[in-house]
PDB file of N, CA and C in Angstrom:
ATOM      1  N   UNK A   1     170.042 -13.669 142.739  1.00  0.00           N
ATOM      2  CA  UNK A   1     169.051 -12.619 142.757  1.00  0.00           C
ATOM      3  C   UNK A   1     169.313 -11.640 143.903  1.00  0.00           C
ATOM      4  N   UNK A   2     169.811 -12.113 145.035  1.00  0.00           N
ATOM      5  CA  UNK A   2     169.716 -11.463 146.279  1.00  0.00           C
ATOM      6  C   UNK A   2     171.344 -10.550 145.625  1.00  0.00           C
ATOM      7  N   UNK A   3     172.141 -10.928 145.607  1.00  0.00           N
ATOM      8  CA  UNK A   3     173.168 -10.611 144.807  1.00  0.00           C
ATOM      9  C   UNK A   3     173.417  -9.156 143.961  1.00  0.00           C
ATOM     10  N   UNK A   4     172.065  -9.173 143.193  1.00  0.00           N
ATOM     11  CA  UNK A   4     171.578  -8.344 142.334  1.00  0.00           C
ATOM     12  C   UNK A   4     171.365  -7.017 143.277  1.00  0.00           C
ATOM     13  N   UNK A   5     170.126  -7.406 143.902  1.00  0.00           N
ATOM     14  CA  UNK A   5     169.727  -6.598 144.461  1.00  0.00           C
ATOM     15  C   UNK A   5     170.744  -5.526 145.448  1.00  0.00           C
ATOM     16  N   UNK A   6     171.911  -6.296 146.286  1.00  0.00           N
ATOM     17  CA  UNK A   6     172.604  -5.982 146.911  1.00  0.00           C
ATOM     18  C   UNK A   6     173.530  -4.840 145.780  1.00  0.00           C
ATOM     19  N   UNK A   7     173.869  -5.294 144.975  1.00  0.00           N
ATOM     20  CA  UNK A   7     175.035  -4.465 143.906  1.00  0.00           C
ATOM     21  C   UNK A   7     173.889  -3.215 143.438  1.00  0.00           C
ATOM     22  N   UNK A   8     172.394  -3.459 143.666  1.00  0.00           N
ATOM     23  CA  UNK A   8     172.190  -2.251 142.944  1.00  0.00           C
ATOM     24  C   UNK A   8     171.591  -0.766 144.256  1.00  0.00           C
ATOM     25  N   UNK A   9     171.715  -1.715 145.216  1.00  0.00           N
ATOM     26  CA  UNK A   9     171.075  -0.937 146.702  1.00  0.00           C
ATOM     27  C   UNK A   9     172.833   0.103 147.142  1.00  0.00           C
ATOM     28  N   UNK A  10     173.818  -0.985 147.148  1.00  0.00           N
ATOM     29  CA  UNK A  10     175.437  -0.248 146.725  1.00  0.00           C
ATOM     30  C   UNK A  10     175.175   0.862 145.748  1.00  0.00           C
ATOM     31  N   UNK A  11     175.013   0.790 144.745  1.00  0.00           N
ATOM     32  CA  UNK A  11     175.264   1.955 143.392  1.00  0.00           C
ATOM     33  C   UNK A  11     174.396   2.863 144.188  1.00  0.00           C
ATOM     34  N   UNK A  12     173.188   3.069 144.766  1.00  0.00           N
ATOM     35  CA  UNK A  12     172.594   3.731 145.011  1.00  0.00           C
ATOM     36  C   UNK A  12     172.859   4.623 146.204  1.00  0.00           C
ATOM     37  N   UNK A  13     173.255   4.048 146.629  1.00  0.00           N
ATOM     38  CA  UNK A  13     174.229   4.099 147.942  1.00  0.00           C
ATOM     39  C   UNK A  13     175.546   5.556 147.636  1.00  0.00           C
ATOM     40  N   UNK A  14     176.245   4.884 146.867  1.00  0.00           N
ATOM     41  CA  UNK A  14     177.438   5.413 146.501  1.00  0.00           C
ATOM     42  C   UNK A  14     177.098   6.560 145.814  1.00  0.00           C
ATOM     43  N   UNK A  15     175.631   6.706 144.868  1.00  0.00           N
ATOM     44  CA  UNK A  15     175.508   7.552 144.382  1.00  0.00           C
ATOM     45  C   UNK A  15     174.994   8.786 145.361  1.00  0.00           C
ATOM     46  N   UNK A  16     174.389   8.584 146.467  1.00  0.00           N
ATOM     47  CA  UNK A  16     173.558   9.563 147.146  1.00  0.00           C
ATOM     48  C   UNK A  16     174.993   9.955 147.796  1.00  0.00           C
ATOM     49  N   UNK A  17     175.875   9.208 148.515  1.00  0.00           N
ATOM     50  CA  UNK A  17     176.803   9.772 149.020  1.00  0.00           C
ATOM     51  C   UNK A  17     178.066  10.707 148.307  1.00  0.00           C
ATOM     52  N   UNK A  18     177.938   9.768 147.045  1.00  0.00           N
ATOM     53  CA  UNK A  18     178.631  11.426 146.257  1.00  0.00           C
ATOM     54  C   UNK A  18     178.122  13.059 146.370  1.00  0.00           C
ATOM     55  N   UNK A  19     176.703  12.418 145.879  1.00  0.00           N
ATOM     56  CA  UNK A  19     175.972  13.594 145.792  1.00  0.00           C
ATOM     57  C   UNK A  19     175.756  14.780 147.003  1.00  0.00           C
ATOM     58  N   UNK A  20     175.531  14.052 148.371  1.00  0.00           N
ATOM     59  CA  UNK A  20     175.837  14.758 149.503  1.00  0.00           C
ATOM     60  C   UNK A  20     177.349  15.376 149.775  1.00  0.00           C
ATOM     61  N   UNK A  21     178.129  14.606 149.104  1.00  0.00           N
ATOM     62  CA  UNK A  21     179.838  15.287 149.290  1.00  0.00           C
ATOM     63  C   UNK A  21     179.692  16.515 148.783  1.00  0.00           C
ATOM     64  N   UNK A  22     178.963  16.348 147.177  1.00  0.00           N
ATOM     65  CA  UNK A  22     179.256  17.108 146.305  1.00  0.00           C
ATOM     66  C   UNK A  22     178.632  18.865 146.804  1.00  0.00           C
ATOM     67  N   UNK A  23     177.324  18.455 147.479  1.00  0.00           N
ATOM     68  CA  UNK A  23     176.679  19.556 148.125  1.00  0.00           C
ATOM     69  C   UNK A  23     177.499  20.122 149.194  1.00  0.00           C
ATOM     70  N   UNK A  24     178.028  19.209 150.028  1.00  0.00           N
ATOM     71  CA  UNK A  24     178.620  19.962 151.348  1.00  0.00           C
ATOM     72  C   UNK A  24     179.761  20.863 150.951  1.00  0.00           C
ATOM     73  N   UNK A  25     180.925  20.440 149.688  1.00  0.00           N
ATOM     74  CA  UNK A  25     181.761  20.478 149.655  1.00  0.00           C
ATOM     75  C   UNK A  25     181.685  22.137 148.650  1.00  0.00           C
ATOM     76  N   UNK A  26     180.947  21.813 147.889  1.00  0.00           N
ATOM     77  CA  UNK A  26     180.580  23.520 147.373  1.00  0.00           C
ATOM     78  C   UNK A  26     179.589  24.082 147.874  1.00  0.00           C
ATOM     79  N   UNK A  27     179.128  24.288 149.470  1.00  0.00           N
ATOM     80  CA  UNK A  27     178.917  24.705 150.299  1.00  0.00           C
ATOM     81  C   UNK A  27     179.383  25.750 151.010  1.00  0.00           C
ATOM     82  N   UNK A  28     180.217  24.506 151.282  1.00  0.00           N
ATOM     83  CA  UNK A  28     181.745  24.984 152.299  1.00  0.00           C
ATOM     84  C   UNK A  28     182.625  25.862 151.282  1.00  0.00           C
ATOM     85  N   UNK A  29     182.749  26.141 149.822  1.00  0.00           N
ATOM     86  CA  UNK A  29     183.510  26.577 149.318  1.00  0.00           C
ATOM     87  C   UNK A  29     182.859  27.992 148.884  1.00  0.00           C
ATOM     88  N   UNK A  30     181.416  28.084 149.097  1.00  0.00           N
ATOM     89  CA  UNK A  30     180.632  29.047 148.777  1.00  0.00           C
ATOM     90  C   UNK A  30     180.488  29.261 147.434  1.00  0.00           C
ATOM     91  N   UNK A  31     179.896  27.957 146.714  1.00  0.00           N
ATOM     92  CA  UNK A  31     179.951  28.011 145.169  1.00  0.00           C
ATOM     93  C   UNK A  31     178.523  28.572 145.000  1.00  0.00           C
ATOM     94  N   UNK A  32     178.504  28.861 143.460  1.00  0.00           N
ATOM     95  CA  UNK A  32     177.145  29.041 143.468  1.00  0.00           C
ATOM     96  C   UNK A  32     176.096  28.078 143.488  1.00  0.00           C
ATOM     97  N   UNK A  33     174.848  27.922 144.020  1.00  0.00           N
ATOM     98  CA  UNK A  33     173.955  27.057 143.958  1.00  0.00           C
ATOM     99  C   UNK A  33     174.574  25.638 144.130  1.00  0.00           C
ATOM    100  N   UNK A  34     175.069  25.422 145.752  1.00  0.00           N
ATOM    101  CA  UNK A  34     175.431  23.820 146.119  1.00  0.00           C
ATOM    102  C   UNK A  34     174.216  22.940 145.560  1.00  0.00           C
ATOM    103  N   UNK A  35     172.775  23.873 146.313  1.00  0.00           N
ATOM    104  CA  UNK A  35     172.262  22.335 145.702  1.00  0.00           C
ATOM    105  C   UNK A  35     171.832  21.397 144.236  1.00  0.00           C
ATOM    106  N   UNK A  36     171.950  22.564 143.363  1.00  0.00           N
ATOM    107  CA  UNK A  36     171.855  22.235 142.485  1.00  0.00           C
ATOM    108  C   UNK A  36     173.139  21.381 141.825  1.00  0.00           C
ATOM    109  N   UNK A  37     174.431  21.726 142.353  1.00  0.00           N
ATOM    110  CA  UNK A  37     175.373  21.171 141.961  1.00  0.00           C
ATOM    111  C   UNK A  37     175.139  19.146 142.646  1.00  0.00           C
ATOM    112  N   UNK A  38     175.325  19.300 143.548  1.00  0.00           N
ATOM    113  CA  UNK A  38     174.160  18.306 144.359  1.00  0.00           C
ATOM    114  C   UNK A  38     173.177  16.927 144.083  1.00  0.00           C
ATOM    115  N   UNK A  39     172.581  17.827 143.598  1.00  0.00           N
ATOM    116  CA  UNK A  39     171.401  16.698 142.495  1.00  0.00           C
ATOM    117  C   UNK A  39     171.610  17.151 141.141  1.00  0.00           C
ATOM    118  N   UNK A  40     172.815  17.373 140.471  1.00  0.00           N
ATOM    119  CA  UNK A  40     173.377  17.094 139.120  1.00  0.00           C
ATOM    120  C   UNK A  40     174.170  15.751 139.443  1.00  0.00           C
ATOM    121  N   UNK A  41     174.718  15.832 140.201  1.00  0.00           N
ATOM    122  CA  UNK A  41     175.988  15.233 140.265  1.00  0.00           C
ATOM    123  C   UNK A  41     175.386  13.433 140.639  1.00  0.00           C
ATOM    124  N   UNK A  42     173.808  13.337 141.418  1.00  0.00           N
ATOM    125  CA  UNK A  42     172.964  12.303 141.329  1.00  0.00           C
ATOM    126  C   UNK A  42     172.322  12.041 140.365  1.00  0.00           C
ATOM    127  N   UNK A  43     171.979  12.876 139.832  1.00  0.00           N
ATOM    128  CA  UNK A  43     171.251  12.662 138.349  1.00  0.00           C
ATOM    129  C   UNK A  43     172.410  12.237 137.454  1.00  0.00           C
ATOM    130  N   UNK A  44     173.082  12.226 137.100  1.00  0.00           N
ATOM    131  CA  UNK A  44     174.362  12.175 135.870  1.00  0.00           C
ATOM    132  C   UNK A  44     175.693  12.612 136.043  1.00  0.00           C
ATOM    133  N   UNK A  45     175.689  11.907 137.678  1.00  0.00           N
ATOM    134  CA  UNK A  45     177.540  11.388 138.122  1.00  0.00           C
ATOM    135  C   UNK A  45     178.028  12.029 137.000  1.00  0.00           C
ATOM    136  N   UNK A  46     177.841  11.015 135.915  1.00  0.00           N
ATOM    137  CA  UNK A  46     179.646  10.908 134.839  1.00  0.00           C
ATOM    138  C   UNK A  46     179.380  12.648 134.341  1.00  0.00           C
ATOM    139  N   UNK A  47     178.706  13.130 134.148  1.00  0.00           N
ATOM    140  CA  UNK A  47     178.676  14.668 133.929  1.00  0.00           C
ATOM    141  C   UNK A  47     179.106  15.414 134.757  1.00  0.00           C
ATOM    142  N   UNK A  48     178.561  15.775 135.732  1.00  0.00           N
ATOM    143  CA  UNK A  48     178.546  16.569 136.374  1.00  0.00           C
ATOM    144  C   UNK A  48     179.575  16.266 137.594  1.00  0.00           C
ATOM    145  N   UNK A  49     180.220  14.769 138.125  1.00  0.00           N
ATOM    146  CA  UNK A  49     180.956  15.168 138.737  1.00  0.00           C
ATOM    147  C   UNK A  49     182.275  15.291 138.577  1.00  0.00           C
ATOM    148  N   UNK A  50     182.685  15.625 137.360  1.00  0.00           N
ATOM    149  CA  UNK A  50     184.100  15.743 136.724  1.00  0.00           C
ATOM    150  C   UNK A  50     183.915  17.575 136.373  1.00  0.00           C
ATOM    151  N   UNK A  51     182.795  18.189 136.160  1.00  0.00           N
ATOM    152  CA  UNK A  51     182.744  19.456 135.671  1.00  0.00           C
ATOM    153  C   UNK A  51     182.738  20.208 137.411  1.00  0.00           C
ATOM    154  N   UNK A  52     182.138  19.549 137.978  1.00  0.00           N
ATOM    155  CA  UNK A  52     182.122  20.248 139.667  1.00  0.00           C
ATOM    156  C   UNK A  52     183.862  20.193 140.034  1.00  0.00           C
ATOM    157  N   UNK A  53     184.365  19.446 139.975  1.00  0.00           N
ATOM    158  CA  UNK A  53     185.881  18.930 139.988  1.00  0.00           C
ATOM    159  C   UNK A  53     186.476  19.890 139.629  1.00  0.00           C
ATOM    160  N   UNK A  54     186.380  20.269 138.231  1.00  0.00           N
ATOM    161  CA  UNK A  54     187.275  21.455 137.338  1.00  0.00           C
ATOM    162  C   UNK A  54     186.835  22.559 137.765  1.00  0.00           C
ATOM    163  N   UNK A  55     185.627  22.719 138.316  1.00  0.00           N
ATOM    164  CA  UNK A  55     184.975  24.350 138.113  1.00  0.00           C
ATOM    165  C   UNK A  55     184.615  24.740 139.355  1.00  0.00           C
ATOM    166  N   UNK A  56     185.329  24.147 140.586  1.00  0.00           N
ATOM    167  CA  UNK A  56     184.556  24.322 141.790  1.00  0.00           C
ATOM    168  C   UNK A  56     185.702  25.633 142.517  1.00  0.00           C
ATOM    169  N   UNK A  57     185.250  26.600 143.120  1.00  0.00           N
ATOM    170  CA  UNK A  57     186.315  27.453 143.174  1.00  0.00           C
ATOM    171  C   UNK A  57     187.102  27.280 144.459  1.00  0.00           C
ATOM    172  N   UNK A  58     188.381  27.970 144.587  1.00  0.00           N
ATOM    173  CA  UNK A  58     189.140  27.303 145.643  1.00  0.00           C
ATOM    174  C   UNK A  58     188.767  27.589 147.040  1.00  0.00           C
ATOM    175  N   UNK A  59     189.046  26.537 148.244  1.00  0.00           N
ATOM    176  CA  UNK A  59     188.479  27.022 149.471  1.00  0.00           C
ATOM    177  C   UNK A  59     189.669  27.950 149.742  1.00  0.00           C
ATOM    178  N   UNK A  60     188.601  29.160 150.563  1.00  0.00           N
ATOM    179  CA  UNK A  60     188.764  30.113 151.262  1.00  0.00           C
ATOM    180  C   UNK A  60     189.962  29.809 152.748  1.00  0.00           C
ATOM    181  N   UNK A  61     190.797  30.643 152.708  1.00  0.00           N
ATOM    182  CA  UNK A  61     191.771  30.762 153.812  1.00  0.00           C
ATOM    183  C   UNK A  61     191.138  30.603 154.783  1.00  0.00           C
ATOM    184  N   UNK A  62     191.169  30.115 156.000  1.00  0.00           N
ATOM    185  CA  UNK A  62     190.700  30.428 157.429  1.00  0.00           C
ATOM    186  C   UNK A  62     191.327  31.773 157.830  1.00  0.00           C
ATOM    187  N   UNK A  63     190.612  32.450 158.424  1.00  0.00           N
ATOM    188  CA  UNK A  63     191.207  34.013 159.280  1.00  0.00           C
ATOM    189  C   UNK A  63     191.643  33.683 160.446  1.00  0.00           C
ATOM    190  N   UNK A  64     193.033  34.152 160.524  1.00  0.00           N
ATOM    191  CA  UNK A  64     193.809  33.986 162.009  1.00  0.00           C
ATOM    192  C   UNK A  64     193.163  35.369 162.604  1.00  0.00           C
ATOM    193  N   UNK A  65     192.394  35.365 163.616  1.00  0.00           N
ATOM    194  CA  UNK A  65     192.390  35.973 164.324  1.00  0.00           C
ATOM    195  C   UNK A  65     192.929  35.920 165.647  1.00  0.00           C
ATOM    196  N   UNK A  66     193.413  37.052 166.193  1.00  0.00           N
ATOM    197  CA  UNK A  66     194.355  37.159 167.358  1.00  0.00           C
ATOM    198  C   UNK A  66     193.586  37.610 168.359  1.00  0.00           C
ATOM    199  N   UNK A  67     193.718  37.665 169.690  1.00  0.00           N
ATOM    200  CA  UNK A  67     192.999  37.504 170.858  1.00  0.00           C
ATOM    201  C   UNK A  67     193.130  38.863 171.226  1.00  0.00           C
ATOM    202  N   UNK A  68     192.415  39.872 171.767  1.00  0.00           N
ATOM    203  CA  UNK A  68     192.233  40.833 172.120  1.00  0.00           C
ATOM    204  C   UNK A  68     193.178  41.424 173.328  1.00  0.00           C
ATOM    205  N   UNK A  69     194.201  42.195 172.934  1.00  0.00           N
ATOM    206  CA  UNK A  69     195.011  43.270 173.833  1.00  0.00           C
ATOM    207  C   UNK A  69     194.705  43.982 174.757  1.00  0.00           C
ATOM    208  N   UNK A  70     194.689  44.221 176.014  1.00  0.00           N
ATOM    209  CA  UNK A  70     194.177  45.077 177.014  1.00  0.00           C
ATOM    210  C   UNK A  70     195.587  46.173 177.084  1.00  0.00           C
ATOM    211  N   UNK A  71     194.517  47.580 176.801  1.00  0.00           N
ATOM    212  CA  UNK A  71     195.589  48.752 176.607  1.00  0.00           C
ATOM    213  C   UNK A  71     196.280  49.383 177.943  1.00  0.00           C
ATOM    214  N   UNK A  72     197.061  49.307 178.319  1.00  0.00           N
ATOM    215  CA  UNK A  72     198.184  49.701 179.753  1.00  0.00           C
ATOM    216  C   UNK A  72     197.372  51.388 180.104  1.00  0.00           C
ATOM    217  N   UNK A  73     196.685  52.083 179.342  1.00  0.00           N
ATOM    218  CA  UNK A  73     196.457  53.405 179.411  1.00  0.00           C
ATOM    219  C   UNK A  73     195.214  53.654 180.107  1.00  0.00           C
ATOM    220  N   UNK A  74     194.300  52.809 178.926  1.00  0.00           N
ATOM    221  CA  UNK A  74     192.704  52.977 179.404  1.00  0.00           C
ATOM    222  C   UNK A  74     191.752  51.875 179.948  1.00  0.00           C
ATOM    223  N   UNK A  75     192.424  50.790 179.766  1.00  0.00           N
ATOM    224  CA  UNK A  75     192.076  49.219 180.422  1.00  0.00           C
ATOM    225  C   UNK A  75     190.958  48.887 179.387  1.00  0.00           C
ATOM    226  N   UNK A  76     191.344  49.423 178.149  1.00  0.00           N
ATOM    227  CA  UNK A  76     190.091  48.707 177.245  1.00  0.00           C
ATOM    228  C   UNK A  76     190.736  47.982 176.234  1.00  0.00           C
ATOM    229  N   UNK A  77     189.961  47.005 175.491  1.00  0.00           N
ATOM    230  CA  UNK A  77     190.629  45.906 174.872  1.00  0.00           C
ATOM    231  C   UNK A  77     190.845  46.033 173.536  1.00  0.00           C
ATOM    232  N   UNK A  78     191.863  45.622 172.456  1.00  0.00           N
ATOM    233  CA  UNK A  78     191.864  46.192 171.399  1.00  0.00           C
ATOM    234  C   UNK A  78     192.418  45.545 170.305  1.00  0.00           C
ATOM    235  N   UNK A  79     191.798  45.273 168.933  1.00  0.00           N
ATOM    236  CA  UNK A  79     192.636  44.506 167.903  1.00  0.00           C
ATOM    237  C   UNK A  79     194.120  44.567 167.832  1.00  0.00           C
ATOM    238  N   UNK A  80     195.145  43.556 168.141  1.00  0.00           N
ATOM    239  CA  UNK A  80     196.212  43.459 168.069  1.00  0.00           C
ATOM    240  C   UNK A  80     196.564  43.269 166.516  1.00  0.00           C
ATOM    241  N   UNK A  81     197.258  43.541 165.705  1.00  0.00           N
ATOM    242  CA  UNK A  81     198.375  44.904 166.167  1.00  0.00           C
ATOM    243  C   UNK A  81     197.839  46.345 165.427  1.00  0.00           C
ATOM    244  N   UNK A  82     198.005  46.881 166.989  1.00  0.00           N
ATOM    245  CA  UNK A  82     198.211  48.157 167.284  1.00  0.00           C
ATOM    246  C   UNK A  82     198.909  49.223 167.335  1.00  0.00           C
ATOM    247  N   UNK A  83     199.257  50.188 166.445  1.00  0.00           N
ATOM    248  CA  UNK A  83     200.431  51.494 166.937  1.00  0.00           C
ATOM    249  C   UNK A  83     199.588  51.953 168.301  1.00  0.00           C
ATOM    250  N   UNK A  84     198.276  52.773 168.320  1.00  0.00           N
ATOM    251  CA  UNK A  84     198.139  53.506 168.693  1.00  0.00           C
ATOM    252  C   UNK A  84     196.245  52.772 169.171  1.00  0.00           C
ATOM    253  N   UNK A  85     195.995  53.186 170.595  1.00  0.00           N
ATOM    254  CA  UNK A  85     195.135  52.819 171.190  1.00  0.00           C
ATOM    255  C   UNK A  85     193.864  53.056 170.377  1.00  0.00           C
ATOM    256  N   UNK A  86     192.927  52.690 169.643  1.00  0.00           N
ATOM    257  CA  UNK A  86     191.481  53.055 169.377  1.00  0.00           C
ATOM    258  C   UNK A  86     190.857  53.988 170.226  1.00  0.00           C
ATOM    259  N   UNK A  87     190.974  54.092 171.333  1.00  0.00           N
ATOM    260  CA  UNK A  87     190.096  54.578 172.349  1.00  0.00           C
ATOM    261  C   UNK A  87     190.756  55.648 173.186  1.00  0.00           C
ATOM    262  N   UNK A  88     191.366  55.260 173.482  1.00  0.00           N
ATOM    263  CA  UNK A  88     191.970  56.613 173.967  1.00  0.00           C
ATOM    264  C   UNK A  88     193.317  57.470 173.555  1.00  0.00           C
ATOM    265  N   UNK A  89     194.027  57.154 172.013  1.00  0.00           N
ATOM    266  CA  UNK A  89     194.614  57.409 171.078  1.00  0.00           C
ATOM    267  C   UNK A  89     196.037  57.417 171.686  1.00  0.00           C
ATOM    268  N   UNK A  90     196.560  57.085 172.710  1.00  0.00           N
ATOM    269  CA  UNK A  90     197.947  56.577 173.270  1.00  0.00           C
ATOM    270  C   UNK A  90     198.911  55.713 172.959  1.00  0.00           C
ATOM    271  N   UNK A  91     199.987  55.865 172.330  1.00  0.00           N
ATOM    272  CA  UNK A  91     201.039  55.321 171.722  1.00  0.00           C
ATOM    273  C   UNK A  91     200.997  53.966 172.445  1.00  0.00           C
ATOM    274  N   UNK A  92     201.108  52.612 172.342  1.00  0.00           N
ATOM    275  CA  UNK A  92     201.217  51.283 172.749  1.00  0.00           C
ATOM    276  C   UNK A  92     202.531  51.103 172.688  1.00  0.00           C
ATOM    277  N   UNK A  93     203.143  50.243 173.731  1.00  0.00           N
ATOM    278  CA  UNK A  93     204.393  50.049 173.741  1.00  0.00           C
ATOM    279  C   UNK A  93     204.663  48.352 173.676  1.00  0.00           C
ATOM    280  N   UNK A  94     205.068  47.706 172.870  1.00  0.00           N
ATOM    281  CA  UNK A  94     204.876  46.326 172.378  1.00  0.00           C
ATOM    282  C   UNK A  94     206.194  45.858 173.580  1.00  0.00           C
TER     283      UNK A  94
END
């Protein structure tokens, strides 16, 4: 009996933690409506988490951003790369 109980407190288990993957993960991917995807995927696993699988769209690149240039001309700082200063319009010399 105790047995029982244990295998069904597991399923329940396993199921909430899908379901939280399933939210974070088309979250993070900026799908539409995580939470609903979320509590589909708790309500009727075998549905919904094979269609989230196929239909979830791809994650987004991280942006390399580069660290800010201080210009030799005007001492102000500036998106690298640069031809030509923002601010005080002076040719940059790399």
């Amino acid at each position: 009996m105790k047995g029982l109980i244990f295998l069904e407190m597991l399923v329940y288990l396993i199921v909430f933690v899908v379901g939280a993957w399933v939210y974070s993960d088309a979250k993070s991917r900026n799908s539409s409506h995580p939470i609903l995807w979320g509590i589909g995927s708790c309500l009727f696993m075998i549905v919904f988490l094979p269609l989230y699988l196929i239909m979830r769209p791809p994650k987004q690149p991280l942006e390399v951003r580069r660290a800010p240039v201080l210009c030799p001309h005007c001492g102000k700082y500036y998106e690298s790369p640069a031809t030509f200063c923002p601010h005080c319009g002076n040719k940059i010399n790399d």
